[in-house]
Structure formats: C-alpha cells, structure tokens
C-alpha atoms as a PDB file:
ATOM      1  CA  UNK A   1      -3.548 -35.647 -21.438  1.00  0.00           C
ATOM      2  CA  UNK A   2      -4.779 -32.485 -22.872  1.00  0.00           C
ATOM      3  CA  UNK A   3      -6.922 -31.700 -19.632  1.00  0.00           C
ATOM      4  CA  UNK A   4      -3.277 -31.773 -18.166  1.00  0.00           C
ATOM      5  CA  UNK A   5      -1.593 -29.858 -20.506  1.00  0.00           C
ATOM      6  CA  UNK A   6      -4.486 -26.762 -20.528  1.00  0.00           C
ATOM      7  CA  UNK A   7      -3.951 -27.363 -16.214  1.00  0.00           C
ATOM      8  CA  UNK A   8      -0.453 -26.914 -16.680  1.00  0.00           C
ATOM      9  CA  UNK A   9      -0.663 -23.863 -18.781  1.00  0.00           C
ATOM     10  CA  UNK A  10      -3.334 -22.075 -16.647  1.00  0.00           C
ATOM     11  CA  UNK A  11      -1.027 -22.833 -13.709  1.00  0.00           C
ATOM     12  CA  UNK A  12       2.382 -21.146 -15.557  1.00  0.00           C
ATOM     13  CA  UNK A  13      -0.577 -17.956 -16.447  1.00  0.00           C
ATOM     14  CA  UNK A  14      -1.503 -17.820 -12.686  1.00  0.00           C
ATOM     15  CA  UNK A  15       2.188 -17.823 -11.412  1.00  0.00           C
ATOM     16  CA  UNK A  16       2.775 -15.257 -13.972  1.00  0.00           C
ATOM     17  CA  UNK A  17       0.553 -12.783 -13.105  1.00  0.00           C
ATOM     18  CA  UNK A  18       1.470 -13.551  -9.030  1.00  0.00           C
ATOM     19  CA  UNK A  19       5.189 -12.591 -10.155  1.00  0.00           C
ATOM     20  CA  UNK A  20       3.857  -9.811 -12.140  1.00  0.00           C
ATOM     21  CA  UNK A  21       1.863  -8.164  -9.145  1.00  0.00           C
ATOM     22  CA  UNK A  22       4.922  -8.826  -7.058  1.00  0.00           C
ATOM     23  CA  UNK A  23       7.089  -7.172  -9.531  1.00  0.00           C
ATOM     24  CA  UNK A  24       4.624  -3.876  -9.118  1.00  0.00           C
ATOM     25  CA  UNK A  25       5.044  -4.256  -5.205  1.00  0.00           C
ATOM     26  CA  UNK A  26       8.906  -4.119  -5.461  1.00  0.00           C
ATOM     27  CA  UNK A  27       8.184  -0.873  -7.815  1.00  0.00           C
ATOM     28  CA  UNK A  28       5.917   0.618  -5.469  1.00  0.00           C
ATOM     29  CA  UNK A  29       8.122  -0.175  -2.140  1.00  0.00           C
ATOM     30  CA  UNK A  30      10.961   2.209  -4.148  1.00  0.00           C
ATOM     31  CA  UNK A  31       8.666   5.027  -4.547  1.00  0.00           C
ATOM     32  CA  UNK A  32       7.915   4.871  -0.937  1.00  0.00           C
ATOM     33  CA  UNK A  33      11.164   4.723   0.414  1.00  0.00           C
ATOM     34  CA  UNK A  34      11.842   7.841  -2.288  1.00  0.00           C
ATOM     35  CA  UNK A  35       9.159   9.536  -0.863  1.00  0.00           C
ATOM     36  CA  UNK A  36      10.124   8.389   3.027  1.00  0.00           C
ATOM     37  CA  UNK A  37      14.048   9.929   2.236  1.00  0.00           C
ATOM     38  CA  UNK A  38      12.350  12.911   0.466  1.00  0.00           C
ATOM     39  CA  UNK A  39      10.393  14.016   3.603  1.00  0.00           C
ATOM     40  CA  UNK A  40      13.172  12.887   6.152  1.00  0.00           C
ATOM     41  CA  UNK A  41      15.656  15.352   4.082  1.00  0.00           C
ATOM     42  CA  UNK A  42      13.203  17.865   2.347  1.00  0.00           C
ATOM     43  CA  UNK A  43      15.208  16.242  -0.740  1.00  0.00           C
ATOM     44  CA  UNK A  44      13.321  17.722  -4.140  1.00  0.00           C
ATOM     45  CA  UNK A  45      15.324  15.380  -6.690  1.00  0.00           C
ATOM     46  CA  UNK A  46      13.980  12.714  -4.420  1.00  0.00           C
ATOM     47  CA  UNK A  47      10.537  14.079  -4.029  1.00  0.00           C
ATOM     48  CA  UNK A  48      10.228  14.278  -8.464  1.00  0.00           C
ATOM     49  CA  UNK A  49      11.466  10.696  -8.884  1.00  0.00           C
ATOM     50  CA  UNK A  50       8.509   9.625  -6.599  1.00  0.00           C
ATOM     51  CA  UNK A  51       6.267  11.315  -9.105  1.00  0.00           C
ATOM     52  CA  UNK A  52       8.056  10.110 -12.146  1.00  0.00           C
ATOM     53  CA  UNK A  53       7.575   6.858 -11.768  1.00  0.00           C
ATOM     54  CA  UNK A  54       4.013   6.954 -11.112  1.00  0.00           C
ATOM     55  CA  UNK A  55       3.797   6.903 -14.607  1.00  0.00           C
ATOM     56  CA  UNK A  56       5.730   3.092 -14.758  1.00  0.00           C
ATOM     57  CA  UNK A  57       3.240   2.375 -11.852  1.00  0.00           C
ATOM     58  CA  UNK A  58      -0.048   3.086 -13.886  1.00  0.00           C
ATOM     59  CA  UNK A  59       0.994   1.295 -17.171  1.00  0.00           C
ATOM     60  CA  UNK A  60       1.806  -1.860 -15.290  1.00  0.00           C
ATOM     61  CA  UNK A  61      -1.800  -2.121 -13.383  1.00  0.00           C
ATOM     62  CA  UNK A  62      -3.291  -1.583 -16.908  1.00  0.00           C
ATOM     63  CA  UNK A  63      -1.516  -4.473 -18.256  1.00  0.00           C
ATOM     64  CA  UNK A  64      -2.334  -6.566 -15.324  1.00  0.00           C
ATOM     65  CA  UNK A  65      -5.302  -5.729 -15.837  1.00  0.00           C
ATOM     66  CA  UNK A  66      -5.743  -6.759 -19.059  1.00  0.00           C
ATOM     67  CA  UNK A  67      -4.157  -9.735 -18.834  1.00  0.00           C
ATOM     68  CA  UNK A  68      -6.070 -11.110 -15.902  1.00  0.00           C
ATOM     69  CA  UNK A  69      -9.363 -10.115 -18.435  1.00  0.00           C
ATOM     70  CA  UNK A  70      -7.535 -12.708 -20.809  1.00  0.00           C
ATOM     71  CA  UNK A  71      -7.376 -15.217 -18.867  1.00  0.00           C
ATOM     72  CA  UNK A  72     -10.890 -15.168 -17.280  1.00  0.00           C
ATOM     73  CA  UNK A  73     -12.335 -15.141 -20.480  1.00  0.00           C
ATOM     74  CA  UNK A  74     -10.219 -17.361 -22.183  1.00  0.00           C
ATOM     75  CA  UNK A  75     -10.369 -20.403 -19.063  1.00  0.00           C
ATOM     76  CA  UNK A  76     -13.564 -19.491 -16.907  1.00  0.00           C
ATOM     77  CA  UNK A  77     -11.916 -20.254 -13.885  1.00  0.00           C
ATOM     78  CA  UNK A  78     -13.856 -21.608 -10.736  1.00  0.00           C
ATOM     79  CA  UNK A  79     -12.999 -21.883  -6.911  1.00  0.00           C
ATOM     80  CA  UNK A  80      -9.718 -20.874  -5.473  1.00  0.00           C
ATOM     81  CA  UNK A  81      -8.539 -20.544  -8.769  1.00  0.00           C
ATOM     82  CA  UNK A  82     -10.910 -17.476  -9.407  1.00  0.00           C
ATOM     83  CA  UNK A  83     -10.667 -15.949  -6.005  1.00  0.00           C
ATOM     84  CA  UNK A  84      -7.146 -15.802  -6.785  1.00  0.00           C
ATOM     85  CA  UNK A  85      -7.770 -14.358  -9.837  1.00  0.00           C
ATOM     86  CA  UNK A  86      -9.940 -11.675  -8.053  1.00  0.00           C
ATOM     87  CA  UNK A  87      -7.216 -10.990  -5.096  1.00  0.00           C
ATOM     88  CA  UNK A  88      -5.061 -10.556  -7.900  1.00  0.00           C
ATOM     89  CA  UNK A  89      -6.868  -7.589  -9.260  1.00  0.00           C
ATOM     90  CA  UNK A  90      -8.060  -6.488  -6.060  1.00  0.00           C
ATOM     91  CA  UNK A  91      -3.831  -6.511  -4.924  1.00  0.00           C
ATOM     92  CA  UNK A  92      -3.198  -4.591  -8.148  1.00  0.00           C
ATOM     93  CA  UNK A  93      -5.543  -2.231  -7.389  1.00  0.00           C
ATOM     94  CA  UNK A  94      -4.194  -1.543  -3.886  1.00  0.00           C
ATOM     95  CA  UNK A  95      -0.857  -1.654  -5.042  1.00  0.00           C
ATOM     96  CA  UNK A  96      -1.500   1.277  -7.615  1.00  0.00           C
ATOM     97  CA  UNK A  97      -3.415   3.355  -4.950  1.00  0.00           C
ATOM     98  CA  UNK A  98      -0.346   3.017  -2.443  1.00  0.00           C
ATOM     99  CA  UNK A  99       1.511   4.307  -5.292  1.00  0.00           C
ATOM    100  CA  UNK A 100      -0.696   7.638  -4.988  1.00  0.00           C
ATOM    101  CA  UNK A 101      -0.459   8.191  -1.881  1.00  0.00           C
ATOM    102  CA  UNK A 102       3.534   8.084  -2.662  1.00  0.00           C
ATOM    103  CA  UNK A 103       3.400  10.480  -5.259  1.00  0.00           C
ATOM    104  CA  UNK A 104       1.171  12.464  -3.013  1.00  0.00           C
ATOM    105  CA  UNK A 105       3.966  13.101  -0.015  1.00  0.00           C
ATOM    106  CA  UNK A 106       6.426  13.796  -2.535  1.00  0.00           C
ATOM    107  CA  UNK A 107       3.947  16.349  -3.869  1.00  0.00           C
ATOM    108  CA  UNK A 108       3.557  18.054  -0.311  1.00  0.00           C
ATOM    109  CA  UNK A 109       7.440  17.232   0.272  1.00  0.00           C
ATOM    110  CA  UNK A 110       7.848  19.876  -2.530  1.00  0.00           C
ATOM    111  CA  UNK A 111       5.290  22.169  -1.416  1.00  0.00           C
ATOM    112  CA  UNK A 112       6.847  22.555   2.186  1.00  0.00           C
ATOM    113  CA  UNK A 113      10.371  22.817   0.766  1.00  0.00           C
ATOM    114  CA  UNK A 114       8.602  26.363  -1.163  1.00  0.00           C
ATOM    115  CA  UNK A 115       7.516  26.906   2.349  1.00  0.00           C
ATOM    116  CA  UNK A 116      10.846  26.487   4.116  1.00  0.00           C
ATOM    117  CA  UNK A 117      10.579  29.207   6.397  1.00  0.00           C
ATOM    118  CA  UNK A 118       8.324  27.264   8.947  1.00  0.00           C
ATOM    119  CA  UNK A 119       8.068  24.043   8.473  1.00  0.00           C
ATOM    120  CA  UNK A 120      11.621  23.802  10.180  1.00  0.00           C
ATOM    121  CA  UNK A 121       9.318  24.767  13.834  1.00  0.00           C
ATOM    122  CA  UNK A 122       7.256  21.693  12.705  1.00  0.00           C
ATOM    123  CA  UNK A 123       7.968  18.127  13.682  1.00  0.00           C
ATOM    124  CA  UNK A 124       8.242  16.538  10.650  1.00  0.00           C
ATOM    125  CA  UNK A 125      10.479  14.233  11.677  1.00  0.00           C
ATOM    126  CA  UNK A 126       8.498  12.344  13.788  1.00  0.00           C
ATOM    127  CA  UNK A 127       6.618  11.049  10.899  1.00  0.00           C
ATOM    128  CA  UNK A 128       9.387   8.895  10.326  1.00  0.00           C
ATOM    129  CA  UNK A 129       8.237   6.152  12.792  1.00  0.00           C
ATOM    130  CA  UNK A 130       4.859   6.173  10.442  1.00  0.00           C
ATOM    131  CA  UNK A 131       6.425   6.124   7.600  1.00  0.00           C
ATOM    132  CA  UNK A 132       8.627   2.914   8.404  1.00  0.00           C
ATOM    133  CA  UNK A 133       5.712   1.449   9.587  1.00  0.00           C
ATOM    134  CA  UNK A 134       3.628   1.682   7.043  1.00  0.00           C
ATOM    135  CA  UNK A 135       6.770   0.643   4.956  1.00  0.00           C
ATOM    136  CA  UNK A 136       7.188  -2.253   6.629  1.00  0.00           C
ATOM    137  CA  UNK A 137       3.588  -3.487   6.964  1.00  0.00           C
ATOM    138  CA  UNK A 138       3.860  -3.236   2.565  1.00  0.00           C
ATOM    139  CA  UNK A 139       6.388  -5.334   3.122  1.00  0.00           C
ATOM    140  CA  UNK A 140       5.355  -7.508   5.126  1.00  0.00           C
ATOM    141  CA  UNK A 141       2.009  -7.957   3.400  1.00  0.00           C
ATOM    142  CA  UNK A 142       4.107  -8.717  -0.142  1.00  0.00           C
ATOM    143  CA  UNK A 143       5.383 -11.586   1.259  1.00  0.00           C
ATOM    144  CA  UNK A 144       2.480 -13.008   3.026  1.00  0.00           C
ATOM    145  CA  UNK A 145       0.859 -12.683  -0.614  1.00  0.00           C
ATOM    146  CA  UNK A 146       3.716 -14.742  -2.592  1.00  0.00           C
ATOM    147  CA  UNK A 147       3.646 -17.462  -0.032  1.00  0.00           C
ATOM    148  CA  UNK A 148      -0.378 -17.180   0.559  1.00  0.00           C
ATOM    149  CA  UNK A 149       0.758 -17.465   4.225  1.00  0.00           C
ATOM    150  CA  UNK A 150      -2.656 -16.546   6.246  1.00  0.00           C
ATOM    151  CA  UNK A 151      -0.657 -15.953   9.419  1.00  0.00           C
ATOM    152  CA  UNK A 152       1.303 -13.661   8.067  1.00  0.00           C
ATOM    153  CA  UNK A 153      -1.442 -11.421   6.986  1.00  0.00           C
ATOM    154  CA  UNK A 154      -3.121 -11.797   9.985  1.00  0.00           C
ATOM    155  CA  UNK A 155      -0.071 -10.327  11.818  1.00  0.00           C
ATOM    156  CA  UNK A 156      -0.012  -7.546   9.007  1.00  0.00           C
ATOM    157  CA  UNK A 157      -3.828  -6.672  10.106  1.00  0.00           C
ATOM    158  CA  UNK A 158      -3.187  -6.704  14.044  1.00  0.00           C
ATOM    159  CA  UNK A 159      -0.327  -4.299  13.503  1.00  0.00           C
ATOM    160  CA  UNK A 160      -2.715  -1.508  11.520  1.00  0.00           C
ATOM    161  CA  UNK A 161      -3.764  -0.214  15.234  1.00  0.00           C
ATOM    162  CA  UNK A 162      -0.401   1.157  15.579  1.00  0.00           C
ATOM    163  CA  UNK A 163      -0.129   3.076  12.430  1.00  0.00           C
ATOM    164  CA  UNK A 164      -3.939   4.078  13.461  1.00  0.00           C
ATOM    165  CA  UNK A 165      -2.257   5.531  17.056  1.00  0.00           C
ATOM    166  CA  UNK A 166       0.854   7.268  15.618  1.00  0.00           C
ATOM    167  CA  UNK A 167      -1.255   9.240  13.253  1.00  0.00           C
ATOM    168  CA  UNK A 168      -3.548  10.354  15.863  1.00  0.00           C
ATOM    169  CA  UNK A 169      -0.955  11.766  17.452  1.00  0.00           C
ATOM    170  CA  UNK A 170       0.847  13.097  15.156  1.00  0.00           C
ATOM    171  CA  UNK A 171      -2.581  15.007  14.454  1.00  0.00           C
ATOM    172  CA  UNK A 172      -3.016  16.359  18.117  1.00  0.00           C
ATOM    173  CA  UNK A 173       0.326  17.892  17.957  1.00  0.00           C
ATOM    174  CA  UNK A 174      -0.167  19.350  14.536  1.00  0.00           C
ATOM    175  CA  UNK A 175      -3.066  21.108  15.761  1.00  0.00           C
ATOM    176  CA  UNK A 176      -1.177  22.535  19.021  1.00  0.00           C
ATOM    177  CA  UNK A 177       1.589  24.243  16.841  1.00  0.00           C
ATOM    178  CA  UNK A 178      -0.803  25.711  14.716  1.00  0.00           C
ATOM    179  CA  UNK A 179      -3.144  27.192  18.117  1.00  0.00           C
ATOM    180  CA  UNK A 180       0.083  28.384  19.062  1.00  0.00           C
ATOM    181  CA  UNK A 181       1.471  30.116  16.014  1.00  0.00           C
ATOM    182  CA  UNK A 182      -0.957  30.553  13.117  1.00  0.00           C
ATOM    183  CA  UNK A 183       1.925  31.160  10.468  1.00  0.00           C
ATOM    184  CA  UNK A 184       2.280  27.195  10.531  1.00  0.00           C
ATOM    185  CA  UNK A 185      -1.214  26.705   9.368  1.00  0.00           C
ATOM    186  CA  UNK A 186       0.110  26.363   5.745  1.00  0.00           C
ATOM    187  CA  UNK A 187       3.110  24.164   6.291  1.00  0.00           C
ATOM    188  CA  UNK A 188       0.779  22.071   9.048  1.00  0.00           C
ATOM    189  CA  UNK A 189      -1.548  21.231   6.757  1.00  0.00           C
ATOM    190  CA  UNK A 190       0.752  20.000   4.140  1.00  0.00           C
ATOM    191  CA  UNK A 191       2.328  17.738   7.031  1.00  0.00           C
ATOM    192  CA  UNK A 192      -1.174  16.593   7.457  1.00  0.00           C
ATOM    193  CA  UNK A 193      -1.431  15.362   4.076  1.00  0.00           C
ATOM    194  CA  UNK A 194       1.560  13.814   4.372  1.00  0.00           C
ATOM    195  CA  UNK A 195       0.213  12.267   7.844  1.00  0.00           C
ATOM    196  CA  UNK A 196      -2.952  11.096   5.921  1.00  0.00           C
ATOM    197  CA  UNK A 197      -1.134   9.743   2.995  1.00  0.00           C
ATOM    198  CA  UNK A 198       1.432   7.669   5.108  1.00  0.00           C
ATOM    199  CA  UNK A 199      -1.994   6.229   7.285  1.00  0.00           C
ATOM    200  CA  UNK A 200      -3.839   5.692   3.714  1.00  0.00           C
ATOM    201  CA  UNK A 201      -0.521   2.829   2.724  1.00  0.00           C
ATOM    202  CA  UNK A 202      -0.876   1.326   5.945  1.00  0.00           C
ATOM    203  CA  UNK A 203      -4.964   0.511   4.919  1.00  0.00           C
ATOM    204  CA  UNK A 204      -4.372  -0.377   1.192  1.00  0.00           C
ATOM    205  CA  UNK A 205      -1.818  -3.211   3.047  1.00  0.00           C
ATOM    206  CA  UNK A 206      -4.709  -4.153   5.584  1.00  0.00           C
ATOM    207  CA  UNK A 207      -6.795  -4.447   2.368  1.00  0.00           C
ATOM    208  CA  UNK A 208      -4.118  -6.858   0.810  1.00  0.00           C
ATOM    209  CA  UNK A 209      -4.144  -8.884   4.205  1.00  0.00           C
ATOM    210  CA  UNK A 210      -7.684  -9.330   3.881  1.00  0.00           C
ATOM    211  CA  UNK A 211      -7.726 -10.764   0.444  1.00  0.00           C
ATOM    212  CA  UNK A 212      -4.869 -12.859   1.377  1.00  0.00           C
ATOM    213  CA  UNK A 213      -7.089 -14.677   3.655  1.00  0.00           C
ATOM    214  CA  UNK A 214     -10.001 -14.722   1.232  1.00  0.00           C
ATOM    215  CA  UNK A 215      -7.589 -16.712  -1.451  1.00  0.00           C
ATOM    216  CA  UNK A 216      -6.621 -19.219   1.407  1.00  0.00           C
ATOM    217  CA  UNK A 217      -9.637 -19.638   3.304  1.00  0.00           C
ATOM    218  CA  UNK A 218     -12.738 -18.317   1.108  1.00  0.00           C
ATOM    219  CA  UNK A 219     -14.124 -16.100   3.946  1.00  0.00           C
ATOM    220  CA  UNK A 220     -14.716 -12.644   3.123  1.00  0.00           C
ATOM    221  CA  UNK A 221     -13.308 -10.453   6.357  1.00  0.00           C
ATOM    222  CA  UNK A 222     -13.400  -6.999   4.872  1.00  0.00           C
ATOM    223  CA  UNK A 223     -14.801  -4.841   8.107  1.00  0.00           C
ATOM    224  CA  UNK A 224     -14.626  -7.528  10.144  1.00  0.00           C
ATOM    225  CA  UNK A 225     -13.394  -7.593  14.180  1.00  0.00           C
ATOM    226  CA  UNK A 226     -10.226  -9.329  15.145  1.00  0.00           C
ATOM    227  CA  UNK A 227     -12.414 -12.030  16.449  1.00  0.00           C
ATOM    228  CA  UNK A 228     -14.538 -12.775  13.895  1.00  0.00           C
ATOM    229  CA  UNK A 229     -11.375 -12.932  11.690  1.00  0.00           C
ATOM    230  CA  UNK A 230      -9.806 -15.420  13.577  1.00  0.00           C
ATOM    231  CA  UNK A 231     -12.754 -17.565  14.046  1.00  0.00           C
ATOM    232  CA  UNK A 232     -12.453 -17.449  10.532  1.00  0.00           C
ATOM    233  CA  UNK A 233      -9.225 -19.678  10.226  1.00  0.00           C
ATOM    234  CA  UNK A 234      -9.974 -21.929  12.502  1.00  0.00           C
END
C-alpha cells in the first residue's frame, strides 16, 4: 500500500513538471508571435515586450530545473520514468533557447527600425512564411510532447527541410540586394540575423521531436537520417 501511495505521488510530480514545461511553451509561443508581429510591422512596443519577458522565461527553466533535481534525488527513477525525466530537462532547455532566439529578432527588429531608411528596399516581409513556420512546427511539437504522440513528432522532424529551404533562399536574395546596393549591407545583415534566428526555433523544435521519440521508444535519433528514424518505430 505504501509502494502505491509513493507510485502515486511520483506520478502527480511527473505530470506536474509535464504541465509545468508546457506552461513555459505557451510563454515562449507569445514571445514569438510578439516578435513575428514586431518584424511584420517594424512595431518597437512589440519588439521590447519580446525582450521583457525573457526575464519570466529564464526564472521558470531555473525552477524546472530545480525541481526535476528534487525529484531525481529524492526517487532515483529508472526506465521510461527517467528518460522522461531527462526529455523533460532536455525540452526545458530547448524551450529557453527558442526564447533567445525571440528576444534576438526583436533585438534586430529594433535595430532596423534605427535604420529605417533602407530596410524598406529589403524584403523583409517574406520572412513571414519562416516565421509561421517555425511557429507552427513549436506548436506542433508542444502537443506531440503532452500527448507523447511519436507520429506527431515525426511529422514535426520531416517538415524541418522546409524551414531549411526558405532560409536558403531568403539568404541568396539577401546577398543580391546587397551586390546591388552596398548601403543595405547594414540593414541586410540584421535581416540575416533575423533569418538565422527564425531557422535556429525551427531546430530547437526538431530537437524536442527527437526526445519525444526517445521518451516513447528509448532510441536515441539525434543526427540520425529519416530512415534510420523510422526503422526506429517500427
């Protein structure tokens, strides 16, 4: 009966900490779509929100942090228990890093908005279709990790290729306006960042995905082909 009751307890700790990590994925999906409406309206009240709650972001990895130390030490889990555990920390950390990036195109977001004068010749807009990619892939991977659904982060990693083509492109185009004007070198290179940072969410979901799978099926796919992956599950 006891056995039971210390099962039961770890279990209510483990769903805690899920809804906890969850909680910091709803936090970070609102700094990116701050950060998303920042760049798609050079908005700087937008843009300094991102950034101000990076601080709310931080605090609440440390915590899960600390908590997940608790309850290692305190139950010595084994199994699927600990990989859970581990994806949980691993998930945190991903989640944080996303929240970065964020703060890092509302960062540039203000920068080009000092550099107004030519950024306007640049097409910014077209990193829209990025950013709702990467947006969506976030959100996509969020729910594959509440319901531990290894389809569903499967899907998540076969979609990273087209992030991976959109910012190539964007890239080749960046570097034709600047050959053909210099002046947008500045404002180009902040777009870049932006580019990079926006490419940089859609990996840190990929690296979700991938732990995802590791909870489920205790195979280790980091850096591993679409094959070998799916192999995997079978």
């Amino acid at each position: 009966m006891a056995d039971k009751h210390l099962s039961t307890q770890f279990d209510s700790e483990l769903s805690s900490l899920s809804s906890r990590v969850m909680e910091l994925g709803g936090l970070v999906e609102s700094q990116i779509r701050q950060a998303i409406y920042a760049l798609a309206h050079f908005n700087e009240d937008a843009a300094r929100e991102v950034v101000e709650t990076e601080t709310r972001v931080n605090a609440m990895e440390v915590e899960i942090d600390r908590d997940l130390s608790s309850v290692i030490a305190r139950r010595q889990p084994t199994a699927r228990d600990l990989r859970l555990l581990m994806a949980i920390s691993k998930t945190t950390q991903n989640l944080e890093r996303v929240g970065d990036e964020a703060e890092r195109i509302a960062r540039m977001v203000r920068s080009i908005i000092e550099k107004s004068g030519t950024v306007r010749a640049l097409p910014a807009g077209e990193l829209n279709v990025a950013a709702d990619l990467a947006s969506a892939q976030l959100r996509k991977v969020l729910d594959a990790f509440a319901r531990l659904d290894v389809q569903a982060a499967v899907a998540v990693l076969k979609e990273d290729d087209l992030l991976d083509r959109e910012f190539d492109g964007f890239v080749r185009k960046l570097i034709t306006y600047m050959m053909e004007d210099p002046r947008t070198i500045s404002s180009s290179l902040d777009l870049l960042f932006v580019a990079k940072a926006i490419e940089r969410i859609g990996d840190h979901a990929k690296n979700i995905a991938e732990f995802i799978i590791y909870v489920v099926k205790g195979a280790d796919v980091r850096h591993s082909p679409m094959e070998t992956i799916e192999s995997a599950l079978k």
